[in-house]
PDB file of N, CA and C in Angstrom:
ATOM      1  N   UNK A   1     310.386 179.653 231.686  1.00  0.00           N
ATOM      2  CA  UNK A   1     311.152 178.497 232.104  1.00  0.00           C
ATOM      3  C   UNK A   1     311.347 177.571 230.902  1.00  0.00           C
ATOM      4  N   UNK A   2     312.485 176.838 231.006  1.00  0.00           N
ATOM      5  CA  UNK A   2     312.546 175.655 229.742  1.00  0.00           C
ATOM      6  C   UNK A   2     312.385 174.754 229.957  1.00  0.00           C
ATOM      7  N   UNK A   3     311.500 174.396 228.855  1.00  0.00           N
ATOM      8  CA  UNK A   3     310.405 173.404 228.551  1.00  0.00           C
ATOM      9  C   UNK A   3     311.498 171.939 228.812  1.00  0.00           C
ATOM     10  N   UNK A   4     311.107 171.301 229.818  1.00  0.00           N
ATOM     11  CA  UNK A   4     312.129 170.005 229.814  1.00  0.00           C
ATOM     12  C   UNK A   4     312.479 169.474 229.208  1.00  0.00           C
ATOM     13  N   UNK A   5     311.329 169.288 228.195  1.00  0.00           N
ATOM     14  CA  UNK A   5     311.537 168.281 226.612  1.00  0.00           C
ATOM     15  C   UNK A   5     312.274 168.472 226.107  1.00  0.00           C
ATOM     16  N   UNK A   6     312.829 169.961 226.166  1.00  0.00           N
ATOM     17  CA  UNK A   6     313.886 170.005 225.227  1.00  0.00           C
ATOM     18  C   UNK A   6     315.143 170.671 225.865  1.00  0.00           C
ATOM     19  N   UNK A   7     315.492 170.074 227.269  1.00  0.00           N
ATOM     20  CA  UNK A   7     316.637 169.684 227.747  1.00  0.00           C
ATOM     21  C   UNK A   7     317.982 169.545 226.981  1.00  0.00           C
ATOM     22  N   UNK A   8     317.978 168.261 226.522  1.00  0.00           N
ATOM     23  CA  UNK A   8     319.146 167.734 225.604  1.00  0.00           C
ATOM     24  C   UNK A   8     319.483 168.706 224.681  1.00  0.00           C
ATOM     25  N   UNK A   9     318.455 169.255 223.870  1.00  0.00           N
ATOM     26  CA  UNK A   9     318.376 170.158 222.822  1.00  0.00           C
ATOM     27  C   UNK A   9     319.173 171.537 223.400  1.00  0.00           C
ATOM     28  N   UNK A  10     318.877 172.213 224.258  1.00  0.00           N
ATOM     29  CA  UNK A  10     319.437 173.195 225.093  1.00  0.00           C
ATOM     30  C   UNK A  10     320.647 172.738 225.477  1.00  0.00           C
ATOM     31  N   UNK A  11     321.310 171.699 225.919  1.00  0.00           N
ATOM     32  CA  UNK A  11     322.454 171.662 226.222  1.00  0.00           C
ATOM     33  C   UNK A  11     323.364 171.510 224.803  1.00  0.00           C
ATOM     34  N   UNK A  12     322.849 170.698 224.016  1.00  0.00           N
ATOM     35  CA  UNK A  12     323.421 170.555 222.581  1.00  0.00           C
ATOM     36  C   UNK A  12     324.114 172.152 222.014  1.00  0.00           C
ATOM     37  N   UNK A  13     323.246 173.098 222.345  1.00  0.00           N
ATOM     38  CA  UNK A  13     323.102 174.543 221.521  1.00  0.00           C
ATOM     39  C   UNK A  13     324.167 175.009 222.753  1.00  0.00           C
ATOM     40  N   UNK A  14     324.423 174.891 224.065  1.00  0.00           N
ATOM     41  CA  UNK A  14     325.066 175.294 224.612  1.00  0.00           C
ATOM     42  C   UNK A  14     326.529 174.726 224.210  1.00  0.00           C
ATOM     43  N   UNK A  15     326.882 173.263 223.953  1.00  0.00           N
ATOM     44  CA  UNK A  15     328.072 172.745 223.762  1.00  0.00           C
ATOM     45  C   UNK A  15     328.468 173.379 222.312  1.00  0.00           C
ATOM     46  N   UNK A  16     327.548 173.617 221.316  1.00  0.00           N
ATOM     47  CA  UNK A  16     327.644 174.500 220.124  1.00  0.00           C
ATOM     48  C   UNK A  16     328.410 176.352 220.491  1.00  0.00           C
ATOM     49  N   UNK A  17     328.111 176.380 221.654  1.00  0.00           N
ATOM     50  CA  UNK A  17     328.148 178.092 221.654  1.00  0.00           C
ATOM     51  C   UNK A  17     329.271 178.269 223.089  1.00  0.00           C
ATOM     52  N   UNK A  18     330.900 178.065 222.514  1.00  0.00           N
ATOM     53  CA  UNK A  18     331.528 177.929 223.457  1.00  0.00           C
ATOM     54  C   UNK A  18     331.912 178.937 224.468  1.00  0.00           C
ATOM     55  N   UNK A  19     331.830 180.453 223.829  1.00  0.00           N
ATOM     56  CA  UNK A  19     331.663 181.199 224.752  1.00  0.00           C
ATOM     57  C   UNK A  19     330.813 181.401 225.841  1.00  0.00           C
ATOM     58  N   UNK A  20     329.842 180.525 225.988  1.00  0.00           N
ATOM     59  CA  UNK A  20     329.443 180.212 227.361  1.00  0.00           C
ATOM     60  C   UNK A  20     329.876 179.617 228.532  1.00  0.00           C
ATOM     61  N   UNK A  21     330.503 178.326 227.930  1.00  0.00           N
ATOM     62  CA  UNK A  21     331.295 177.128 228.866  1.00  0.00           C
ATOM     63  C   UNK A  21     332.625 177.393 228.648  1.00  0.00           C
ATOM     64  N   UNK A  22     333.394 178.231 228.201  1.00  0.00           N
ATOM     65  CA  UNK A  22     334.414 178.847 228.147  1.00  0.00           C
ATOM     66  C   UNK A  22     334.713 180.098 228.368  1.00  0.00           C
ATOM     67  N   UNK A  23     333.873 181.140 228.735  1.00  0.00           N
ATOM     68  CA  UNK A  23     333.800 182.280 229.031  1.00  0.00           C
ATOM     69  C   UNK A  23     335.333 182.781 229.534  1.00  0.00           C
ATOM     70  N   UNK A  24     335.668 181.983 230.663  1.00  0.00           N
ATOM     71  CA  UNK A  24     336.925 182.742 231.199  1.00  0.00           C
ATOM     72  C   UNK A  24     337.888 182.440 230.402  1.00  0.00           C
ATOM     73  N   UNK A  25     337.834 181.459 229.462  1.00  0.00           N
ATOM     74  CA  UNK A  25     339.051 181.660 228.218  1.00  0.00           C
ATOM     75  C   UNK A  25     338.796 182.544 227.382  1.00  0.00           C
ATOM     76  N   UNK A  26     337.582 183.235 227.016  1.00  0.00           N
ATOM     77  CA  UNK A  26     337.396 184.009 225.820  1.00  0.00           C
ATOM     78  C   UNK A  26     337.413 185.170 226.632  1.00  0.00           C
ATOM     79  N   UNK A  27     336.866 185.425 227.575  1.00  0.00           N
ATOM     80  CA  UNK A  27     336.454 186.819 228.594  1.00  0.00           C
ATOM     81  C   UNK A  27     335.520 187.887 227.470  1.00  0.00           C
ATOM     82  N   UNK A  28     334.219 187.170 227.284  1.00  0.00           N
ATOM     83  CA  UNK A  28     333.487 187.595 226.372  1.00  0.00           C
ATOM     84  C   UNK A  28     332.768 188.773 226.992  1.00  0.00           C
ATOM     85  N   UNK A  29     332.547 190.299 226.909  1.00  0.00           N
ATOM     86  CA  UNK A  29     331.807 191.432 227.319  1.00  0.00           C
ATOM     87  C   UNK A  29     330.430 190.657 228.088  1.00  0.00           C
ATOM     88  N   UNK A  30     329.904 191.460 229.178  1.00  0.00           N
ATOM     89  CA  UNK A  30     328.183 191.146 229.867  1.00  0.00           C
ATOM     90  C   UNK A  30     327.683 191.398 228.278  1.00  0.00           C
ATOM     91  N   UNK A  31     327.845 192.547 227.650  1.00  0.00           N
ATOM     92  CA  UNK A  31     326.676 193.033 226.988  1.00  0.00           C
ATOM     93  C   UNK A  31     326.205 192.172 225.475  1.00  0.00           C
ATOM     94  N   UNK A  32     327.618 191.210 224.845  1.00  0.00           N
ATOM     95  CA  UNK A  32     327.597 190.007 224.179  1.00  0.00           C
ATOM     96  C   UNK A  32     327.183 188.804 224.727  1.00  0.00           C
ATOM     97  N   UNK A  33     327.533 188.335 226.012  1.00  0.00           N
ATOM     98  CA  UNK A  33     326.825 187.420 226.875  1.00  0.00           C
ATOM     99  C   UNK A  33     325.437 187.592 226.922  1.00  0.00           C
ATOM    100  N   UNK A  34     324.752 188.864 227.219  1.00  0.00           N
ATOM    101  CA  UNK A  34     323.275 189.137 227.389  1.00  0.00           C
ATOM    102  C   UNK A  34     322.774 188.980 225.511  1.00  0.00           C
ATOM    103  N   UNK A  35     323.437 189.571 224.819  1.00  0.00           N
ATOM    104  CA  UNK A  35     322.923 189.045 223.426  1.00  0.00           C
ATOM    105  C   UNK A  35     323.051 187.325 223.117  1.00  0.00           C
ATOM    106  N   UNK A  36     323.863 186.904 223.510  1.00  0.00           N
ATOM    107  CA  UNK A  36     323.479 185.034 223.405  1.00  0.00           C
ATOM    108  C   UNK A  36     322.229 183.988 223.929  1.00  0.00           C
ATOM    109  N   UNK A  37     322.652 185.082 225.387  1.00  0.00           N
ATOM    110  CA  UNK A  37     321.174 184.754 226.107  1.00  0.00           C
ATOM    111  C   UNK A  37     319.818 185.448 225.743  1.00  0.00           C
ATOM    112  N   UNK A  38     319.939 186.278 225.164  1.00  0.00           N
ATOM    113  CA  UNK A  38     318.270 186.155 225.119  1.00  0.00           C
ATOM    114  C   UNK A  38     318.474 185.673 223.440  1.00  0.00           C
ATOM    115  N   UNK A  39     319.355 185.648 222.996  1.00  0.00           N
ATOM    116  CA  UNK A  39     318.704 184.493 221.008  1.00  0.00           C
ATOM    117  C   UNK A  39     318.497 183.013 221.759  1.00  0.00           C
ATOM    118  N   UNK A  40     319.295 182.590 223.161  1.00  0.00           N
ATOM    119  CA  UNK A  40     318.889 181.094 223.393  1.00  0.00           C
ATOM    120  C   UNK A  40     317.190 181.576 224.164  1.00  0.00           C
ATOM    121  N   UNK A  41     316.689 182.258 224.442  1.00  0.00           N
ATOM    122  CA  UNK A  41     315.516 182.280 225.204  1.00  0.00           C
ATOM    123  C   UNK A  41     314.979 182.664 224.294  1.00  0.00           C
ATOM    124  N   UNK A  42     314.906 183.170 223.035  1.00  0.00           N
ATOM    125  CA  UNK A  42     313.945 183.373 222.008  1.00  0.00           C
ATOM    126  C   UNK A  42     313.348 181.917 221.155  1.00  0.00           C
ATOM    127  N   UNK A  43     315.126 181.230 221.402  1.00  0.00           N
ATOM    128  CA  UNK A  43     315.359 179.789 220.550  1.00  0.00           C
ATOM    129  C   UNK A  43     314.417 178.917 221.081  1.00  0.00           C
ATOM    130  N   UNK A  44     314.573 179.204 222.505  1.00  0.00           N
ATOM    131  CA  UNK A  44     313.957 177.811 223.757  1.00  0.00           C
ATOM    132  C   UNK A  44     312.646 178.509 224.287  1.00  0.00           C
ATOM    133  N   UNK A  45     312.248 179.550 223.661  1.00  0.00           N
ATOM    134  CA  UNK A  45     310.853 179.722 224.358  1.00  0.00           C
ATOM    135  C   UNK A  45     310.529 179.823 225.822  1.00  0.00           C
ATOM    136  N   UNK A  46     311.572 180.449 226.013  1.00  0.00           N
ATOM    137  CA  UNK A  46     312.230 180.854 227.627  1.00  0.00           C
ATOM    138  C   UNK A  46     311.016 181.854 228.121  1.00  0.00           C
ATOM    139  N   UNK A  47     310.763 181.610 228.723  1.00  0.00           N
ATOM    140  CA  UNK A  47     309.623 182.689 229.681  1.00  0.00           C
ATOM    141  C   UNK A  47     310.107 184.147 229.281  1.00  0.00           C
ATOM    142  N   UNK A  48     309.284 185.272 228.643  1.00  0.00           N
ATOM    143  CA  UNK A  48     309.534 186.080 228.439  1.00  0.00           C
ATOM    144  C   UNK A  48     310.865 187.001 227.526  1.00  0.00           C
ATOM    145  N   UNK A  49     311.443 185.375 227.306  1.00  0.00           N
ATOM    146  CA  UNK A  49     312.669 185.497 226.467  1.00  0.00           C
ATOM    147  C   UNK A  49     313.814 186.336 226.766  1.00  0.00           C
ATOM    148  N   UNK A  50     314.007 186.338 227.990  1.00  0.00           N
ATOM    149  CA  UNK A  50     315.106 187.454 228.203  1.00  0.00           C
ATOM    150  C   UNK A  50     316.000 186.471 228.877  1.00  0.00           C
ATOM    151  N   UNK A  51     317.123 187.506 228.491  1.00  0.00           N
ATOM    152  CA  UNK A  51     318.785 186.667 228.590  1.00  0.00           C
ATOM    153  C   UNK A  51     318.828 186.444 230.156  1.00  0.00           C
ATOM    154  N   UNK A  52     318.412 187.069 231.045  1.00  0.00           N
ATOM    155  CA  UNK A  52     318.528 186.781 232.630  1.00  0.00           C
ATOM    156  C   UNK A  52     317.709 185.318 232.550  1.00  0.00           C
ATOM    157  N   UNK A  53     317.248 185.378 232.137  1.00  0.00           N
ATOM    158  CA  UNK A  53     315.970 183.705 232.402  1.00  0.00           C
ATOM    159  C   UNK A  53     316.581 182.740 231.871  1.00  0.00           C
ATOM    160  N   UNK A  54     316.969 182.918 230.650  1.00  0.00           N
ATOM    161  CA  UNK A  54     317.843 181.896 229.571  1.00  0.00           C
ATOM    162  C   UNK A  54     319.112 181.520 230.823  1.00  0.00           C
ATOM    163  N   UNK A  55     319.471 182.680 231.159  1.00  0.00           N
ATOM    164  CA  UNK A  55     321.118 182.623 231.697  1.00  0.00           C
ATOM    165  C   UNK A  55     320.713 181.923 233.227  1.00  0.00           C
ATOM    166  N   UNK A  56     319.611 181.915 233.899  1.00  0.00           N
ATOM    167  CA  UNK A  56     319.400 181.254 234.759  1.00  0.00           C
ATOM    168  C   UNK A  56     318.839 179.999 234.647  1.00  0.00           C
ATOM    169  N   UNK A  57     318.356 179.514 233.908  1.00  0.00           N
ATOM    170  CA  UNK A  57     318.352 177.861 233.359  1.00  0.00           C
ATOM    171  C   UNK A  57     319.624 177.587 233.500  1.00  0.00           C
ATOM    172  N   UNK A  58     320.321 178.227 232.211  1.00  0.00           N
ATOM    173  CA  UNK A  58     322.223 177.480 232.439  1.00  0.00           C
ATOM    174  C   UNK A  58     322.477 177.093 233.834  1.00  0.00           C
ATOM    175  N   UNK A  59     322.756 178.420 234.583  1.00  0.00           N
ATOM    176  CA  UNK A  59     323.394 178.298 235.974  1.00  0.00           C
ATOM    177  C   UNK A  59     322.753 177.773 236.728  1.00  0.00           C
ATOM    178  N   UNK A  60     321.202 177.054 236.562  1.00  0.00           N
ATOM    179  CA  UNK A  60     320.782 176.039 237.520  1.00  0.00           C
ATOM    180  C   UNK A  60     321.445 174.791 237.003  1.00  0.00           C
ATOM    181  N   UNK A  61     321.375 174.054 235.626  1.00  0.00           N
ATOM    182  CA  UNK A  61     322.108 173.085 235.185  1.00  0.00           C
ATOM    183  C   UNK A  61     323.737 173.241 235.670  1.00  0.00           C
ATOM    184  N   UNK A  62     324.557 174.300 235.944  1.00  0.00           N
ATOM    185  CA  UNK A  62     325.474 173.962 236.169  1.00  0.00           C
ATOM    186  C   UNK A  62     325.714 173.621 237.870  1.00  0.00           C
ATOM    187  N   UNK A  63     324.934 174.115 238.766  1.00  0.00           N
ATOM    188  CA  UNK A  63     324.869 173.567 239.775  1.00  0.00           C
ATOM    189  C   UNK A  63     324.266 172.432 239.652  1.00  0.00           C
ATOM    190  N   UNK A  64     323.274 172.132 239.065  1.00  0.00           N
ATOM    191  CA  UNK A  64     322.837 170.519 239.385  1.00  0.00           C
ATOM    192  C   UNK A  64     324.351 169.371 238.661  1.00  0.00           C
ATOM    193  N   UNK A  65     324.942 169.899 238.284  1.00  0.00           N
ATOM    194  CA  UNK A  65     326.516 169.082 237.599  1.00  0.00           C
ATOM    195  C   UNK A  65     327.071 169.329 238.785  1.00  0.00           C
ATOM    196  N   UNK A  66     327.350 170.064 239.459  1.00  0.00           N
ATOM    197  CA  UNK A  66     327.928 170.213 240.530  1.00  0.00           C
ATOM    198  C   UNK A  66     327.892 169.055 241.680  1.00  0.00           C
ATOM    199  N   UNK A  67     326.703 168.858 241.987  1.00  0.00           N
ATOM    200  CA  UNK A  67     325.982 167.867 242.822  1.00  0.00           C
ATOM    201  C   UNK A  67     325.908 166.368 242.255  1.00  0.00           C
ATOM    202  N   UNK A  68     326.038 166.293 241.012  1.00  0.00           N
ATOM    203  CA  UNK A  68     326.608 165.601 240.270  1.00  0.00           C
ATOM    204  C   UNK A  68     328.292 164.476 240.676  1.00  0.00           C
ATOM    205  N   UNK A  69     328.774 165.671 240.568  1.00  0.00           N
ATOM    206  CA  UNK A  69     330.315 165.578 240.610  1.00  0.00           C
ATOM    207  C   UNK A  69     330.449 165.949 242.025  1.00  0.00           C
ATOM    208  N   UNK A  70     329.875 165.618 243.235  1.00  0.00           N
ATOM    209  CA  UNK A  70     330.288 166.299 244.504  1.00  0.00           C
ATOM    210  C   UNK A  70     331.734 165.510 244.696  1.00  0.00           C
ATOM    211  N   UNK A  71     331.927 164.702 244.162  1.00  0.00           N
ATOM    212  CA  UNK A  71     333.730 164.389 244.846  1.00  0.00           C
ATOM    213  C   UNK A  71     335.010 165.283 244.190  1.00  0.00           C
ATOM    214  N   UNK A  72     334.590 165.726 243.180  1.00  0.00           N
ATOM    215  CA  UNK A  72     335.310 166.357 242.642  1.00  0.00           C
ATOM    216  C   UNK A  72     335.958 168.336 243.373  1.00  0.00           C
ATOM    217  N   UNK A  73     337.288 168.248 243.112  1.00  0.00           N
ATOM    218  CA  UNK A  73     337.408 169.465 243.622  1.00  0.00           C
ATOM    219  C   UNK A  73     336.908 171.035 242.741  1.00  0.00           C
ATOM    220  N   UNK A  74     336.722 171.984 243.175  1.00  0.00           N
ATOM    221  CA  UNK A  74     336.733 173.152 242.658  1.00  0.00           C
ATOM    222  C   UNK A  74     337.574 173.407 241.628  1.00  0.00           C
ATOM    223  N   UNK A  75     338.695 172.967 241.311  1.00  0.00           N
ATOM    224  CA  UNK A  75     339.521 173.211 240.328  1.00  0.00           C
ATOM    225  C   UNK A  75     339.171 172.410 238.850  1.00  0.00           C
ATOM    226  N   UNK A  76     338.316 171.701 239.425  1.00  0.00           N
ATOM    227  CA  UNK A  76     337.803 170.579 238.175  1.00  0.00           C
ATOM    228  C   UNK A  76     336.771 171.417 237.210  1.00  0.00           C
ATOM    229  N   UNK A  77     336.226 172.543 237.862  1.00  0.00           N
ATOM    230  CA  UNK A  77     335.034 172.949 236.679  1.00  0.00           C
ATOM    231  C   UNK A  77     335.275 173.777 236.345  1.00  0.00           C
ATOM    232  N   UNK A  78     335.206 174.499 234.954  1.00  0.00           N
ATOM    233  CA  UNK A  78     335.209 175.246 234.530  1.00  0.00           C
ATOM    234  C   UNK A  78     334.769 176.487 235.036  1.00  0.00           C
ATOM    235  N   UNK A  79     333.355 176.634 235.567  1.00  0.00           N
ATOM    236  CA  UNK A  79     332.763 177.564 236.165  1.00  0.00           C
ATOM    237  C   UNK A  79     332.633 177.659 237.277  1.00  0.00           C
ATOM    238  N   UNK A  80     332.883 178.783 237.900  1.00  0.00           N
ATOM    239  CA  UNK A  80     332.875 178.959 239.524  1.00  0.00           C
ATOM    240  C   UNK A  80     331.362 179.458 239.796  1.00  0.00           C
ATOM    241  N   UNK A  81     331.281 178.946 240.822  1.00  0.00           N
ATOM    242  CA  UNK A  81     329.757 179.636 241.190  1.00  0.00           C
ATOM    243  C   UNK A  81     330.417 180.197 242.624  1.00  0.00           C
ATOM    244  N   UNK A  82     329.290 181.534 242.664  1.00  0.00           N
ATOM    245  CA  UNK A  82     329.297 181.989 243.901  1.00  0.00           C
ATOM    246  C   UNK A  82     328.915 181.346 245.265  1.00  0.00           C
ATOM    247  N   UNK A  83     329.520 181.021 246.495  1.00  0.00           N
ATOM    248  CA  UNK A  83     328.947 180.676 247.635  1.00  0.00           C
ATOM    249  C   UNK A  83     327.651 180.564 247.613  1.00  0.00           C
ATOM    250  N   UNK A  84     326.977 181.749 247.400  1.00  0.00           N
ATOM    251  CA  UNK A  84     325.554 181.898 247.440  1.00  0.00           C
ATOM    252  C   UNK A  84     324.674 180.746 246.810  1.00  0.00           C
ATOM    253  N   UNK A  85     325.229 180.346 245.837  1.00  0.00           N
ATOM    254  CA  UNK A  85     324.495 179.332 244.990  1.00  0.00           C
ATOM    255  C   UNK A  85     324.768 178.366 245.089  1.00  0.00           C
ATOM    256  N   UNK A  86     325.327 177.884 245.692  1.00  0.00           N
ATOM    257  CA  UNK A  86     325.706 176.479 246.860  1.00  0.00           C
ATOM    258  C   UNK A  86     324.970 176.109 247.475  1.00  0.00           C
ATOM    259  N   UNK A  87     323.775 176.551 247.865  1.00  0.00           N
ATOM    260  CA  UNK A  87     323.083 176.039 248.339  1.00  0.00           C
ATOM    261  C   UNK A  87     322.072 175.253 248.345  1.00  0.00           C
ATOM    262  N   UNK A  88     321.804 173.934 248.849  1.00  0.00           N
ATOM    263  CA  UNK A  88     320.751 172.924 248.497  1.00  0.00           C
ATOM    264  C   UNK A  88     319.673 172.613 248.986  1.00  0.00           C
ATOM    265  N   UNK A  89     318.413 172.196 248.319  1.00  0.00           N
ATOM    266  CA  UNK A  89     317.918 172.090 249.264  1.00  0.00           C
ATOM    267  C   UNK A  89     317.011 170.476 248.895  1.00  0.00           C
ATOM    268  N   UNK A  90     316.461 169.852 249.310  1.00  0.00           N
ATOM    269  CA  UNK A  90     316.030 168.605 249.002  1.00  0.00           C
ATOM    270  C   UNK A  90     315.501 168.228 247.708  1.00  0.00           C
ATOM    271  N   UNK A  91     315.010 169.388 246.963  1.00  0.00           N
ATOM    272  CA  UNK A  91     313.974 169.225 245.669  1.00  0.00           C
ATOM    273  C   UNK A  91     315.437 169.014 244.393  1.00  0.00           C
ATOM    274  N   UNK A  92     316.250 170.705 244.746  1.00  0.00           N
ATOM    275  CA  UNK A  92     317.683 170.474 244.294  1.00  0.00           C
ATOM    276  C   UNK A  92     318.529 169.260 243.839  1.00  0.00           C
ATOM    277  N   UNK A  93     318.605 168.391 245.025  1.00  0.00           N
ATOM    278  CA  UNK A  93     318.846 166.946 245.174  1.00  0.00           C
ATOM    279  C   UNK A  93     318.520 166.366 244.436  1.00  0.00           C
ATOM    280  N   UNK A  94     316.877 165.790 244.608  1.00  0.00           N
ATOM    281  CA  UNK A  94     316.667 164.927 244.186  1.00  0.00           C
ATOM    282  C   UNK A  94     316.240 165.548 242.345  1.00  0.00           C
ATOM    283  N   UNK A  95     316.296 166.025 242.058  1.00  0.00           N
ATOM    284  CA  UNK A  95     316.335 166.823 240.323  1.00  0.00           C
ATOM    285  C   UNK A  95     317.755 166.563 239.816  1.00  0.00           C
ATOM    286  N   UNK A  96     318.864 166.668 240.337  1.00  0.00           N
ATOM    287  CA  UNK A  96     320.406 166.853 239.626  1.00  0.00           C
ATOM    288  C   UNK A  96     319.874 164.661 240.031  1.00  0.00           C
ATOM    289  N   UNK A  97     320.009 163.898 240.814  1.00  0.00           N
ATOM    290  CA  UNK A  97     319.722 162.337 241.047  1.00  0.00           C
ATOM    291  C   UNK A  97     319.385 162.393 239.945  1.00  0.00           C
ATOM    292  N   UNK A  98     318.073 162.703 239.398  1.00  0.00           N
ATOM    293  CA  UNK A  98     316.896 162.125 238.652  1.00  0.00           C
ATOM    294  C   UNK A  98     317.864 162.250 236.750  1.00  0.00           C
ATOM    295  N   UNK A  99     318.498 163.429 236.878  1.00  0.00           N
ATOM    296  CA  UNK A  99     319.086 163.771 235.777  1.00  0.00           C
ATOM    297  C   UNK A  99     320.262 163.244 235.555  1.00  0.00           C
ATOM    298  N   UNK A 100     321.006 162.939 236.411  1.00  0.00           N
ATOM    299  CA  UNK A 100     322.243 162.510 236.797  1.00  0.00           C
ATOM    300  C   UNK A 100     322.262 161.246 235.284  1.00  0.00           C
ATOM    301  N   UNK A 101     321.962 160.118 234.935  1.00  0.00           N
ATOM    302  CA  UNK A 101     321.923 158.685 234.229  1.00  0.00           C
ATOM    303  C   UNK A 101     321.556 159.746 232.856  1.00  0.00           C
ATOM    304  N   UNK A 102     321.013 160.814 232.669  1.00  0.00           N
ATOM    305  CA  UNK A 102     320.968 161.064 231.278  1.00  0.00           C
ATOM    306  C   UNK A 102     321.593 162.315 230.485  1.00  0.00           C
ATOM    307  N   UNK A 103     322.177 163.476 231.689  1.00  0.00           N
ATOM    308  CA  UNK A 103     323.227 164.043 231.191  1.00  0.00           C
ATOM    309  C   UNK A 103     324.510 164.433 232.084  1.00  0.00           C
ATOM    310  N   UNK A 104     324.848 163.708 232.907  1.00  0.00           N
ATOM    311  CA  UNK A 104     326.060 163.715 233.498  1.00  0.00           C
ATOM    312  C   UNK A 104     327.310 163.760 232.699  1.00  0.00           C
ATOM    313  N   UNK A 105     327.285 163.308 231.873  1.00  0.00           N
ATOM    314  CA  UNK A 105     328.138 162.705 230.614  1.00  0.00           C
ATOM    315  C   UNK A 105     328.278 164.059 229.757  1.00  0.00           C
ATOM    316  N   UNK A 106     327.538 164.654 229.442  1.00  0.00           N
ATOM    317  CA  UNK A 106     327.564 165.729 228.385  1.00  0.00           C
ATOM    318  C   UNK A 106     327.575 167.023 229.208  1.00  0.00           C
ATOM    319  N   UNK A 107     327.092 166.633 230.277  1.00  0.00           N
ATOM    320  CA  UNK A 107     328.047 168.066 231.253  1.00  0.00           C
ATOM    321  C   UNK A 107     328.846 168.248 231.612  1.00  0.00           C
ATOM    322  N   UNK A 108     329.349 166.982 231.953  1.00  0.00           N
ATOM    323  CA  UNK A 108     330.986 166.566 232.442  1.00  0.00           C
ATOM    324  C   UNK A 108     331.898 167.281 230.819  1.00  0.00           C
ATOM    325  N   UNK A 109     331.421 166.739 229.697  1.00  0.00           N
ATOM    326  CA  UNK A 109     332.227 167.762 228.601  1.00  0.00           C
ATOM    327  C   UNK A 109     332.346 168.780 228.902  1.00  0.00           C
ATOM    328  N   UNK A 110     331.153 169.323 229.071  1.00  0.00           N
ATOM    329  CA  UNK A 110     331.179 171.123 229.156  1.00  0.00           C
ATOM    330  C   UNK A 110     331.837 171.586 230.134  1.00  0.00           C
ATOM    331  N   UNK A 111     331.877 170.741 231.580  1.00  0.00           N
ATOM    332  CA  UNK A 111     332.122 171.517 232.629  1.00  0.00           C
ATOM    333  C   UNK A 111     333.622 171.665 233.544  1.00  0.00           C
ATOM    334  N   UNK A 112     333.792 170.240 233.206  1.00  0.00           N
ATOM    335  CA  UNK A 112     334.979 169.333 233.665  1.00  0.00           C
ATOM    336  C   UNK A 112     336.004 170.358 233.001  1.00  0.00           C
ATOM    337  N   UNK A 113     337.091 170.683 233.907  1.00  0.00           N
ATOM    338  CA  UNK A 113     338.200 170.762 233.096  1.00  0.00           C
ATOM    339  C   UNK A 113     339.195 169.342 232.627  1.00  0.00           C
ATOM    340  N   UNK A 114     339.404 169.378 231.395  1.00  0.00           N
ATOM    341  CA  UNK A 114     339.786 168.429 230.817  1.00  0.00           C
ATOM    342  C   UNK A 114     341.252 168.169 231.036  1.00  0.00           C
ATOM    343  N   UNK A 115     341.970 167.102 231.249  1.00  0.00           N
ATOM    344  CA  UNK A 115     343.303 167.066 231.107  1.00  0.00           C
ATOM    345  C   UNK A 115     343.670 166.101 229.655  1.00  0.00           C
ATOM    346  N   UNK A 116     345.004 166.762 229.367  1.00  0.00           N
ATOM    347  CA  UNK A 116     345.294 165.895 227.797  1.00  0.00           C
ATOM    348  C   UNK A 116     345.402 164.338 227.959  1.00  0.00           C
ATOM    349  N   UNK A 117     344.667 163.925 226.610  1.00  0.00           N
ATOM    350  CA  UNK A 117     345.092 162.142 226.706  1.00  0.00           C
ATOM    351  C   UNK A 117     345.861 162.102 225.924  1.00  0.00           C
ATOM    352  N   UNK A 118     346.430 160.455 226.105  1.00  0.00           N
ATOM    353  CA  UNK A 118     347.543 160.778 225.302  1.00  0.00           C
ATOM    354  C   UNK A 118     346.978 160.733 224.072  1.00  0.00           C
ATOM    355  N   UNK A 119     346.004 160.514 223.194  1.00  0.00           N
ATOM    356  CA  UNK A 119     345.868 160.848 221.836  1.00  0.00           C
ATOM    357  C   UNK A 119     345.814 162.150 221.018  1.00  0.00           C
ATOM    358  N   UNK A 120     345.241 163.268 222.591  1.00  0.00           N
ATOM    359  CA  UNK A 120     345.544 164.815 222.077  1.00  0.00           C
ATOM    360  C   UNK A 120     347.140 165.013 222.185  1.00  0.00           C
ATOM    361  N   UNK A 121     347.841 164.431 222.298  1.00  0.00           N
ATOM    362  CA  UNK A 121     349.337 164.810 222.370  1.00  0.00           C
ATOM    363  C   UNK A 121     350.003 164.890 221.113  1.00  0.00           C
TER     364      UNK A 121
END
């Protein structure tokens, strides 16, 4: 599991490594995806260091953004999650709350689909 402390740090290396949070723009192979994930679980001292563990940290952070952003529609995030992982349960809750004031902001980069301002024009 990753070490909380270094939260920020893990998301930093994720906003660094865009074929993750961009995947369906790049449509990067499983078998290159599974090589990212386990160098971030070697990086982060991920339980046993394998890319399934690494890759399931991510996809809990991206549901807790989810819960985050509950007003927002489906078309807003980048990443789709399956039905299955929709699901909440009180601890869920109150963890994405607790996190909410210190990276809402830097997930919303990653996750949000962005529309142009006018200064990218």
């Amino acid at each position: 599991m990753l070490d909380h402390s270094r939260l920020p740090e893990f998301i930093e290396q994720v906003r660094l490594t865009p074929a993750i949070w961009k995947n369906r723009d790049y449509g990067i192979e499983k078998a290159h995806m599974d090589e990212i994930w386990a160098h971030f679980g070697h990086t982060f001292d991920i339980t046993a260091f394998t890319a399934e563990e690494a890759e399931s940290q991510w996809d809990y952070l991206v549901r807790l953004h989810r819960f985050m952003n509950k007003e927002a529609p489906d078309t807003a995030f980048r990443i789709a999650l399956p039905p299955s992982k929709d699901r909440w349960t009180l601890a869920d809750t109150l963890i994405a709350d607790s996190l909410e004031l210190f990276f809402k902001n830097r997930l919303n980069e990653l996750l949000l689909v962005s529309k142009p301002s006018e200064s990218s024009v």
